[in-house]
Protein backbone atom coordinates (compact mmCIF):
# COMPACT_ATOMS: atom_id res chain seq x y z
CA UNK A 1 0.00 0.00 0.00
CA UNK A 2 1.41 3.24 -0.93
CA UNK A 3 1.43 6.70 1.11
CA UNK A 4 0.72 10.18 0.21
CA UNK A 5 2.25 12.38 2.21
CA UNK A 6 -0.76 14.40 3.73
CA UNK A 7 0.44 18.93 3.70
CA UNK A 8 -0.16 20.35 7.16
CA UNK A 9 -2.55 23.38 7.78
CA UNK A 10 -0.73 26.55 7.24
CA UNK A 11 -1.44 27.90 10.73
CA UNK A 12 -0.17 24.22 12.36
CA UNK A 13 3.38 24.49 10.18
CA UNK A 14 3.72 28.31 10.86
CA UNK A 15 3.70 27.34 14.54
CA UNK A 16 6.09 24.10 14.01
CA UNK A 17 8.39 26.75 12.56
CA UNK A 18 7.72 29.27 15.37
CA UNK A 19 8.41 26.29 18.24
CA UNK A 20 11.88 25.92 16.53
CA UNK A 21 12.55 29.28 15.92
CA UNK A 22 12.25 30.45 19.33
CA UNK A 23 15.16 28.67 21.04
CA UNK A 24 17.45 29.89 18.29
CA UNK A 25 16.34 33.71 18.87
CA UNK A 26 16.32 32.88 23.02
CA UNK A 27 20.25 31.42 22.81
CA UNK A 28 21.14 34.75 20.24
CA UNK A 29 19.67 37.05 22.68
CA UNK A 30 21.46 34.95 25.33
CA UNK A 31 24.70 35.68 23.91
CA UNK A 32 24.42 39.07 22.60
CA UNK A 33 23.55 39.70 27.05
CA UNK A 34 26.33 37.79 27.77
CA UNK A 35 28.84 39.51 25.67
CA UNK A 36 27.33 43.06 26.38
CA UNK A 37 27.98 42.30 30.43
CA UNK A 38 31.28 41.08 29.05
CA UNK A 39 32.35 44.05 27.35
CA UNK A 40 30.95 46.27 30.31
CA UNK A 41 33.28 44.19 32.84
CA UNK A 42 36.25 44.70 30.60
CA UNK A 43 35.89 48.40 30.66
CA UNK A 44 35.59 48.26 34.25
CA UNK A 45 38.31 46.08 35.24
CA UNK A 46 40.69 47.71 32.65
CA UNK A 47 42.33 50.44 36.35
CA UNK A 48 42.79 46.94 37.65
CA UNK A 49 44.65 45.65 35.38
CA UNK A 50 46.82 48.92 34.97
CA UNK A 51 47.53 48.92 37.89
CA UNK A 52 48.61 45.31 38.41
CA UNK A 53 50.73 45.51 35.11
CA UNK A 54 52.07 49.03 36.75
CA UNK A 55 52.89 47.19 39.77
CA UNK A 56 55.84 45.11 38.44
CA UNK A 57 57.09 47.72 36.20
CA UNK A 58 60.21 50.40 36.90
CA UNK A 59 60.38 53.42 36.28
CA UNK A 60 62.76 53.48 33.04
CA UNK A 61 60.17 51.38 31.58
CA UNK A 62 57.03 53.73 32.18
CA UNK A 63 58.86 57.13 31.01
CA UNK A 64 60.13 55.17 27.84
CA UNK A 65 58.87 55.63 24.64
CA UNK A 66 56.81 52.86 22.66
CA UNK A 67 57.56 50.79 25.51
CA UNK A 68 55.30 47.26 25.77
CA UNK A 69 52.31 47.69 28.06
CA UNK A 70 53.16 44.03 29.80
CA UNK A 71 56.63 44.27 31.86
CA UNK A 72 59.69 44.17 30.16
CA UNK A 73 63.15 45.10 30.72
CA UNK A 74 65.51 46.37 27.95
CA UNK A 75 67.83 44.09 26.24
CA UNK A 76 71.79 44.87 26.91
CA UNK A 77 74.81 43.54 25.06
CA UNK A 78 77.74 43.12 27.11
CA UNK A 79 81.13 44.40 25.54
CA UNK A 80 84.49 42.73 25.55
CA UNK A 81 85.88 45.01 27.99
CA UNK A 82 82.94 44.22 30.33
CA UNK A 83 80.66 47.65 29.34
CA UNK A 84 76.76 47.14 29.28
CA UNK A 85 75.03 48.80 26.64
CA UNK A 86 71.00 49.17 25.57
CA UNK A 87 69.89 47.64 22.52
CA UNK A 88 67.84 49.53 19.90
CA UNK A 89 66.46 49.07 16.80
CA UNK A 90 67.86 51.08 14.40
CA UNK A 91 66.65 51.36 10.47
CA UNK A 92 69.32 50.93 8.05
CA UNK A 93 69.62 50.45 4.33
CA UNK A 94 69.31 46.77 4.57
CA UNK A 95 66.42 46.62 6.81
CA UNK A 96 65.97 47.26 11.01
CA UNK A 97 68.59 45.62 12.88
CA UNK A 98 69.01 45.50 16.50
CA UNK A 99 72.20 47.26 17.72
CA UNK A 100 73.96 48.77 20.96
CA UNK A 101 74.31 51.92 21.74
CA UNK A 102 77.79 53.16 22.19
CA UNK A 103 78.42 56.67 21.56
CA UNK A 104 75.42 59.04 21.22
CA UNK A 105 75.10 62.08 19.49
CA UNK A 106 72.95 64.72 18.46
CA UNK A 107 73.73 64.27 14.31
CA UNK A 108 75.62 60.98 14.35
CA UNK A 109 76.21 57.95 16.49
CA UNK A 110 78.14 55.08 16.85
CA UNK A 111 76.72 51.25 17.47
CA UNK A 112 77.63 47.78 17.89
CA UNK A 113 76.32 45.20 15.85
CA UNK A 114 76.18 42.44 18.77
CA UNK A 115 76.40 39.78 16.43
CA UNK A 116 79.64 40.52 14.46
CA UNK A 117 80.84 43.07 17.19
CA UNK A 118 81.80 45.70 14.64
CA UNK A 119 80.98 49.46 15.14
CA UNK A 120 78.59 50.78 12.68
CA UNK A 121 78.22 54.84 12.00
CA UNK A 122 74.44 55.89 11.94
CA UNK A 123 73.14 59.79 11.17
CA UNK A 124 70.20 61.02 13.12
CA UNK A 125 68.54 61.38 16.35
CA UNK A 126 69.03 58.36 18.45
CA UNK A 127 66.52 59.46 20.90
CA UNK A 128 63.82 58.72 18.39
CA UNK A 129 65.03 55.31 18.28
CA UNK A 130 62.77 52.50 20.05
CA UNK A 131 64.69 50.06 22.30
CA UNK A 132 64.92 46.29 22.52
CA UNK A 133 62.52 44.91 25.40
CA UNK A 134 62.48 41.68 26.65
CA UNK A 135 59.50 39.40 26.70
CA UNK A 136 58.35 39.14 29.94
CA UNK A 137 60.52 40.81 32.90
CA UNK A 138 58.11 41.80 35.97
CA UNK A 139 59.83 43.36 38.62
CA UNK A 140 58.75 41.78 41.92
CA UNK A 141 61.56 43.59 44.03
CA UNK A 142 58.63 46.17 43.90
CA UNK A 143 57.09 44.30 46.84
CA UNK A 144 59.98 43.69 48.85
CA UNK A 145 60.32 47.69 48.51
CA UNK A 146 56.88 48.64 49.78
CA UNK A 147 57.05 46.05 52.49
CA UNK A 148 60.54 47.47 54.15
CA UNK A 149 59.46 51.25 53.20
CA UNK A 150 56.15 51.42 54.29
CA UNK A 151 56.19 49.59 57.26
CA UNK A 152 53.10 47.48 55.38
CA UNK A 153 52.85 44.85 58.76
CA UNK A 154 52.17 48.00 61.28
CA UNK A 155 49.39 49.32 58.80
CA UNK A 156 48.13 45.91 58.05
CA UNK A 157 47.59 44.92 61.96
CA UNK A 158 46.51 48.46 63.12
CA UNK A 159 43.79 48.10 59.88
CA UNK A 160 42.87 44.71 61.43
CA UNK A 161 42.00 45.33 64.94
CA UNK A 162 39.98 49.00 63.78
CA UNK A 163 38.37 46.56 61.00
CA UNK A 164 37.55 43.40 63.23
CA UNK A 165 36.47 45.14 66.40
CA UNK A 166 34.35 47.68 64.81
CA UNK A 167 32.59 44.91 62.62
CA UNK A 168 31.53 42.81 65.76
CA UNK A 169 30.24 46.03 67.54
CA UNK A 170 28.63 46.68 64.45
CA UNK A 171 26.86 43.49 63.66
CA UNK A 172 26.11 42.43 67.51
CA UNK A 173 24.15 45.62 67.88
CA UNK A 174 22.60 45.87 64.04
CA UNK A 175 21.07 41.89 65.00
CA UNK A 176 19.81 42.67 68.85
CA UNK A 177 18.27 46.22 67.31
CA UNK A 178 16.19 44.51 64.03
CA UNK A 179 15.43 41.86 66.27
CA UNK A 180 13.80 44.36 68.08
CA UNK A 181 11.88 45.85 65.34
CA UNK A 182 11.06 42.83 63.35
CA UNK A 183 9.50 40.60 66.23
CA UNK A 184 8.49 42.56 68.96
CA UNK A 185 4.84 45.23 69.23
CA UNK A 186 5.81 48.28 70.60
CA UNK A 187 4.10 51.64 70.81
CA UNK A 188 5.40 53.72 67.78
CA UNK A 189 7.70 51.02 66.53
CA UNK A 190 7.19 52.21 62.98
CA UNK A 191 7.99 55.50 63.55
CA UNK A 192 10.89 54.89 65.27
CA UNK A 193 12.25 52.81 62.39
CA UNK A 194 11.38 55.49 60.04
CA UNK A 195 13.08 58.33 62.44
CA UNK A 196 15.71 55.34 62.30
CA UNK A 197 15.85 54.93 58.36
CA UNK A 198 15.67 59.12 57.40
CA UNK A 199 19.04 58.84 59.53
CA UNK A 200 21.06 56.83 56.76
CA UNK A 201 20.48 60.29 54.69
CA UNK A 202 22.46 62.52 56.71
CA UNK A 203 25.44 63.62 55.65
CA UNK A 204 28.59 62.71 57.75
CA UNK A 205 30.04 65.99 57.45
CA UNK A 206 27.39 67.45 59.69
CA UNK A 207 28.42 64.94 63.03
CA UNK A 208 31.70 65.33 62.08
CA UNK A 209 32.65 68.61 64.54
CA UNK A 210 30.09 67.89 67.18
CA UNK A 211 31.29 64.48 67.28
CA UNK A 212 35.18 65.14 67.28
CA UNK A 213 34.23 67.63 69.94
CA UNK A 214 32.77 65.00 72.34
CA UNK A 215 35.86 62.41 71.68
CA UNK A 216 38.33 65.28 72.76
CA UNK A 217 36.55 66.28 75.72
CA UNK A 218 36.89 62.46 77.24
CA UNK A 219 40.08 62.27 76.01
CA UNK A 220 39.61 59.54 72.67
CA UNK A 221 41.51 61.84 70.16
CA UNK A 222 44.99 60.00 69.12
CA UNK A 223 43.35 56.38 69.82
CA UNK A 224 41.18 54.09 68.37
CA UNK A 225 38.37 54.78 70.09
CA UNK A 226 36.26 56.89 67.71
CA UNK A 227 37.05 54.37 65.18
CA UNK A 228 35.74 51.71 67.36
CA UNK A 229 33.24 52.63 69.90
CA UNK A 230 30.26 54.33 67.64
CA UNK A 231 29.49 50.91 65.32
CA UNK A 232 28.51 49.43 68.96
CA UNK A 233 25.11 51.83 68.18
CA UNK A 234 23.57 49.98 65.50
CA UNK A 235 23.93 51.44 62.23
CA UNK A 236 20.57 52.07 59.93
CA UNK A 237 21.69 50.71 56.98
CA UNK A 238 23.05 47.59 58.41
CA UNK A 239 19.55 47.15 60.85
CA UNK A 240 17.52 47.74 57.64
CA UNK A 241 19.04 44.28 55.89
CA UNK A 242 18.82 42.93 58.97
CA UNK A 243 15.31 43.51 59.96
CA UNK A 244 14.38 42.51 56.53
CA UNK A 245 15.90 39.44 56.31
CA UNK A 246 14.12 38.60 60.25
CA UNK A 247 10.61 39.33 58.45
CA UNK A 248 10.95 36.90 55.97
CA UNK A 249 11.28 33.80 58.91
CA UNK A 250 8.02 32.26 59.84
CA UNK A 251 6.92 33.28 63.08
CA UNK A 252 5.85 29.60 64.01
CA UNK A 253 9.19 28.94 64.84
CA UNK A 254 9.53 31.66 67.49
CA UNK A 255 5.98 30.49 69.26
CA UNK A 256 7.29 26.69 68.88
CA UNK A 257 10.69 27.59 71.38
CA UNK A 258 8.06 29.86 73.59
CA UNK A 259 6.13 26.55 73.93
CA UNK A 260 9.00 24.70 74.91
CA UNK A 261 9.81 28.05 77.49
CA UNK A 262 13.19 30.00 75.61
CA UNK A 263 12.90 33.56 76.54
CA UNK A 264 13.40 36.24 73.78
CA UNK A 265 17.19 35.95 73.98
CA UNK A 266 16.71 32.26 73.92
CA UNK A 267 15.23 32.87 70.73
CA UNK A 268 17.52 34.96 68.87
CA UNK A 269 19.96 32.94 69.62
CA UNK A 270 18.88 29.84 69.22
CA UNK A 271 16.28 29.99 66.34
CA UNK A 272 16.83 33.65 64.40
CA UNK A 273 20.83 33.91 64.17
CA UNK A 274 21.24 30.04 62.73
CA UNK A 275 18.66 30.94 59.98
CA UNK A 276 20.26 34.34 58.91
CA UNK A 277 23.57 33.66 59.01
CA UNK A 278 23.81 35.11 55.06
CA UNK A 279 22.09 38.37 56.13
CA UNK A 280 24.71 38.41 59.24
CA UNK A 281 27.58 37.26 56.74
CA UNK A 282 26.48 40.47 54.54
CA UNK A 283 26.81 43.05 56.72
CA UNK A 284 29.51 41.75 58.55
CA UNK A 285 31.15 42.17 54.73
CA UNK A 286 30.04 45.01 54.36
CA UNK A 287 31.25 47.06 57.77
CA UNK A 288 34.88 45.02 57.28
CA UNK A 289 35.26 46.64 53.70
CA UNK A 290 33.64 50.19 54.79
CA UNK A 291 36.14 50.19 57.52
CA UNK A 292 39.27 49.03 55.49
CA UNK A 293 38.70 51.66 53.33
CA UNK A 294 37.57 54.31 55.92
CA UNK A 295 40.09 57.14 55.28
CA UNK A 296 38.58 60.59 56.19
CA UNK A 297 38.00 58.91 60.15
CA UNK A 298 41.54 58.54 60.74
CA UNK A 299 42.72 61.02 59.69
CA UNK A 300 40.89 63.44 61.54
CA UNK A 301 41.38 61.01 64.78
CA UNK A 302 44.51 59.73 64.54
CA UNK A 303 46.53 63.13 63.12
CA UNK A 304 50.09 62.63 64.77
CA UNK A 305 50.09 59.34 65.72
CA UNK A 306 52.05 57.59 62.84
CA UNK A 307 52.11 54.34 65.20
CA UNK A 308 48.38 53.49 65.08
CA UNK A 309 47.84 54.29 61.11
CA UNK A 310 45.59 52.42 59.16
CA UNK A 311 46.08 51.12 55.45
CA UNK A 312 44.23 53.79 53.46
CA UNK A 313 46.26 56.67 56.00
CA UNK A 314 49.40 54.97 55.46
CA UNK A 315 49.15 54.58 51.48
CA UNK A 316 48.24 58.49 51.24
CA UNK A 317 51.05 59.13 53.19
CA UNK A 318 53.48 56.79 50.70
CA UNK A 319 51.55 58.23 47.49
CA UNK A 320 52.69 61.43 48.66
CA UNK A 321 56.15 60.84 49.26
CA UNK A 322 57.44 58.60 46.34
CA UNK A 323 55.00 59.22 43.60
CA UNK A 324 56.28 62.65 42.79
CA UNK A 325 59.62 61.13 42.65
CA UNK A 326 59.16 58.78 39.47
CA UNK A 327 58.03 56.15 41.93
CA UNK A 328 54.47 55.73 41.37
CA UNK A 329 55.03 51.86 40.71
CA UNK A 330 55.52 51.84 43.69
CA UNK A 331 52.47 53.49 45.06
CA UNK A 332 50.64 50.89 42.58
CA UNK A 333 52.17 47.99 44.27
CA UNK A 334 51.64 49.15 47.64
CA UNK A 335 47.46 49.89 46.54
CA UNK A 336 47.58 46.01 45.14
CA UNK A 337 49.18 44.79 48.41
CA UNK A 338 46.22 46.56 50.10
CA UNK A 339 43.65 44.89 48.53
CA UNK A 340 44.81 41.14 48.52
CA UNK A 341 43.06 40.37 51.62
CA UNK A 342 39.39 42.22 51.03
CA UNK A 343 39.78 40.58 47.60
CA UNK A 344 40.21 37.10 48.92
CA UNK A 345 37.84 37.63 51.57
CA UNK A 346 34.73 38.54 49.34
CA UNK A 347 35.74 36.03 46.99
CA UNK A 348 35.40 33.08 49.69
CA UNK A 349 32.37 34.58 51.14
CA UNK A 350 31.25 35.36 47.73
CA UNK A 351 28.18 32.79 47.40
CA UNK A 352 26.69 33.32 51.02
CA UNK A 353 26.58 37.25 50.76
CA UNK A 354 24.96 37.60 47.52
CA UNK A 355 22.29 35.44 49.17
CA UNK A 356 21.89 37.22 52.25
CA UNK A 357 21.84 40.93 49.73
CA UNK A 358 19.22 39.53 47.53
CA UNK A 359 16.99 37.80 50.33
CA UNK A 360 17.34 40.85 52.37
CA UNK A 361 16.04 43.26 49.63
CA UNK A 362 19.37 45.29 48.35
CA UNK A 363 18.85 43.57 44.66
CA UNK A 364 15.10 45.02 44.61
């Protein structure tokens, strides 16, 4: 028996066509997103990697001309006689060739070919002349500099207890505070959070004299202190993500440990803080990053004591010393030294605080 092949209704094929065409479009789309976001993260991590190829640079290398953006160093040839001298490449009638410098001039100058070792004459300005880099030459000494001229341990411990210290004041008192307002009926409890929330828009320029006045009248100017002591008050912003994050936990679980007879306490402890530990997590990421790179804080309460410097202090203090002097490598390998640790530390914590942000409302 023989079969005809039956034609399918217009409308049925255009939508067989449609089904397949829609996965194609979706994956284009797909990848014309992913490459845009691509593109934008390029152009955003292009000062990073300036400043990391910066880093193991010198400073002949960053004045020369046409020098490679990737570190280099420029290629010598050695002389009987022991003399070192640079390479460049210098055009000549048969083509470029590669030669040492020997005697400059302003009209005429003198090289050595390295490979025969016989002086050639060349007219013109050997300035103008590119030299001979090597492929890859970073200069790590760079680090060893910054670490025995900056005194980077001091500024790294002194960074470390302001950072640490001022993040657990911040984050006990943010979690006992949002507890507050996220689980417990008090008269004007709204308004107080709002009163609480309008605070995050004032300007810390207008505490700033008021509050430096009240540090130097019990004596906390030229200590840690003022650094320290205030994130015991809960901050707004960090209560906010907090309280959010408390709302979003059933309240069943809170009447359950009444039943049983846990206090309040009993209950943050024992059933809020284990369920938000990526809310906790955030913040605590948060404060530890604000206060590595606090600057303006110390160095209105620290002026004059040199001893008890933080990072961002200490690398303002470099920056203005060396980089005037054709050292700003250096200042670029100090910043990159600096930023090893909050790097690595976000990058560990990475998946738990981009939960606790998005659960806790910052994405929205």
């Amino acid at each position: 028996m023989t079969g005809k092949a039956v034609p399918l209704p217009l409308a049925q094929s255009g939508r067989m066509r449609s089904a397949r065409a829609r996965p194609i479009g979706f994956g284009v789309s797909r990848l014309g997103l992913t490459l845009f976001t691509a593109s934008l993260a390029m152009i955003f991590l292009l000062p990073l990697g300036y400043m990391i190829l910066t880093s193991v640079k010198d400073n002949s290398q960053i004045i020369a001309l046409n020098a490679p953006l990737w570190p280099a160093s420029p290629q010598t040839y050695t002389a009987a006689d022991g003399q070192v001298f640079q390479l460049y490449q210098v055009p000549l009638p048969n083509g470029v060739q590669d030669l040492a410098l020997v005697k400059p001039g302003r009209i005429k100058s003198t090289f050595i070919d390295p490979t025969t070792a016989q002086e050639v004459s060349w007219e013109g300005n050997w300035r103008g002349l590119s030299p001979v880099w090597s492929s890859i030459s970073p200069k790590l000494d760079n680090f060893t500099t910054v670490l025995s001229t900056l005194n980077f341990p001091m500024l790294l411990r002194n960074t470390l207890v302001v950072a640490i210290l001022g993040t657990i004041g911040a984050v006990v008192s943010a979690v006992v505070v949002a507890y507050g307002f996220a689980r417990f009926r008090i008269p004007g409890r709204d308004g107080l959070f709002l009163v609480m929330i309008m605070t995050i828009i004032l300007p810390f320029q207008v505490l700033l004299i008021p509050q430096y006045i009240g540090f130097k009248a019990v004596g906390w100017t030229g200590t840690w202190l003022p650094l320290i002591v205030p994130h015991f008050f809960a901050n707004a912003y960090n209560v906010f993500l907090l309280r959010q994050y408390f709302l979003t936990l059933p309240r069943e679980l809170d009447q359950a440990a009444q039943v049983d007879g846990a206090s309040p306490l009993q209950i943050l402890w024992s059933v809020i803080i284990p369920q938000a530990w990526p809310a906790i997590i955030a913040i605590s990421l948060f404060h530890f990053f604000f206060a590595w790179n606090d600057f303006f804080a110390p160095l209105v309460y620290l002026s004059g004591r040199p001893d008890l410097a933080t990072m961002t202090v200490g690398l303002q203090a470099f920056n203005a010393t060396y980089a005037g002097s054709g050292s700003g490598y250096l200042t670029q390998a100090a910043a990159l030294m600096a930023m090893i640790l909050p790097v690595a530390i976000f990058f560990i914590a990475q998946r738990v605080f981009m939960r606790g942000v998005v659960i806790s409302g910052v994405e929205k």
